[in-house]
Protein backbone atom coordinates (compact mmCIF):
# COMPACT_ATOMS: atom_id res chain seq x y z
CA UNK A 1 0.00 0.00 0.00
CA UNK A 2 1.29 3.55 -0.61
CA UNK A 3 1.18 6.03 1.66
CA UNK A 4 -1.39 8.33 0.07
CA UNK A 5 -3.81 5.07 0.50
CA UNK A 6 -3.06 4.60 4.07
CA UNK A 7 -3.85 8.80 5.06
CA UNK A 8 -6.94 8.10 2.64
CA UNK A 9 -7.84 5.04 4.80
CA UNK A 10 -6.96 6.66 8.12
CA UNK A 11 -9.10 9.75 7.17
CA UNK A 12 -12.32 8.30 5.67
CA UNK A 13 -12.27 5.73 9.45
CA UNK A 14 -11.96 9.30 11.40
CA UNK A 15 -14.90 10.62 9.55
CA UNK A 16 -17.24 7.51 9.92
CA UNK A 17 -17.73 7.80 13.79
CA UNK A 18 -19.30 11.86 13.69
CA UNK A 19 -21.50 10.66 10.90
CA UNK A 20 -22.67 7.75 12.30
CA UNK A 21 -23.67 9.61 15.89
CA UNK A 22 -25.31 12.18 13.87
CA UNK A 23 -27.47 9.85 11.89
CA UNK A 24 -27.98 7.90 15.49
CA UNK A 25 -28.98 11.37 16.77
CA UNK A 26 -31.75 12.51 13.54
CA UNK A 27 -33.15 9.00 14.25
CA UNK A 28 -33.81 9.11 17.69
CA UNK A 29 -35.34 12.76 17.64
CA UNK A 30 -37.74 11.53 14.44
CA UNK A 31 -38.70 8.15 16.51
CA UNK A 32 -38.98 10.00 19.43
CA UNK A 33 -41.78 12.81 17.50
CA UNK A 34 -43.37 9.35 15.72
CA UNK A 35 -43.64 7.92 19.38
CA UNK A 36 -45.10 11.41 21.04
CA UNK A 37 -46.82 11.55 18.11
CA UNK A 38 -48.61 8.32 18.54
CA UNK A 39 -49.50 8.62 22.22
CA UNK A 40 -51.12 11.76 22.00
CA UNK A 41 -53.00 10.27 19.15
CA UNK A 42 -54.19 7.44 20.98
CA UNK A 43 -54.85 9.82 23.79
CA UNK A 44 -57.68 11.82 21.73
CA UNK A 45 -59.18 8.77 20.35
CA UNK A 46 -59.60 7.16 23.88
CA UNK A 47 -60.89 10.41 25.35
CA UNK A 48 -63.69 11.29 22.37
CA UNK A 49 -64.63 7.38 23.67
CA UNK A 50 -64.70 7.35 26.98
CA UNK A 51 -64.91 11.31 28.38
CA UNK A 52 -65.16 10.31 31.82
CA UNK A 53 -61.76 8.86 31.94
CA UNK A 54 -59.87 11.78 30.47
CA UNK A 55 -57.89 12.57 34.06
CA UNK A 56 -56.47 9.33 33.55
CA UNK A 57 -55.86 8.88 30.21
CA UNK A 58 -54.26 12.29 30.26
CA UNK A 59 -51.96 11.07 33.42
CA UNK A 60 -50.89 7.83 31.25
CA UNK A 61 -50.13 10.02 28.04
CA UNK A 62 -48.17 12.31 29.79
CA UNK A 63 -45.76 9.42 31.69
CA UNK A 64 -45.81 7.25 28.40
CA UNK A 65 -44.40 11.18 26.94
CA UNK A 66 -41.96 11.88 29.53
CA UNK A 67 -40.70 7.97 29.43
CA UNK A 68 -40.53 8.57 25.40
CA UNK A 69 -38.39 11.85 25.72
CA UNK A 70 -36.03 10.52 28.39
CA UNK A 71 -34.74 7.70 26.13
CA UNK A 72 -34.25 10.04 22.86
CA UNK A 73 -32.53 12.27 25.18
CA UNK A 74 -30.24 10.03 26.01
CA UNK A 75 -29.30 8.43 22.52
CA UNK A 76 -28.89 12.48 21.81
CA UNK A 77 -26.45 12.95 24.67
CA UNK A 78 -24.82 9.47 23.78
CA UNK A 79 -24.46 10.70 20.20
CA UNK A 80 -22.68 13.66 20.96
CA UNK A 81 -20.45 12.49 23.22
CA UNK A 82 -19.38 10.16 20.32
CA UNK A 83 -18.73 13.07 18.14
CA UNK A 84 -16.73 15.01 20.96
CA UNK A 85 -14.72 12.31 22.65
């Protein structure tokens, strides 16, 4: 191997780690939204059904929500200590 194809080599490896956290990071905020998304979907569907229930239903939603958030969070935070380490 020349030495031109080993900085190419060592240079394209450095560059694969950032990209790959920031991918990791877009795809976790997009499930994330899907998932919120989803639950507060669900959430209006079972309150127009049952009205009675909405203290409840709003309770659930909002743990599911929080639950939801804290994981993304923390493939964000994961992410960018990848690209920064």
């Amino acid at each position: 191997m020349t030495a031109l194809s080993i900085i190419l080599a060592e240079t394209a490896s450095l560059a694969v780690g950032p990209m790959g956290a920031a991918l990791g990071a877009g795809l976790a905020a997009i499930g994330a939204g899907i998932g919120i998304g989803r639950i507060g979907a669900s959430a209006m569907e079972a309150i127009a059904r049952q009205p009675e229930a909405v203290g409840d239903i709003r309770s659930n939603m909002i743990v599911s929500a929080a639950l939801i958030e804290g994981v993304a969070f923390f493939a964000v935070i994961i992410c960018a200590l990848v690209v920064f380490l």
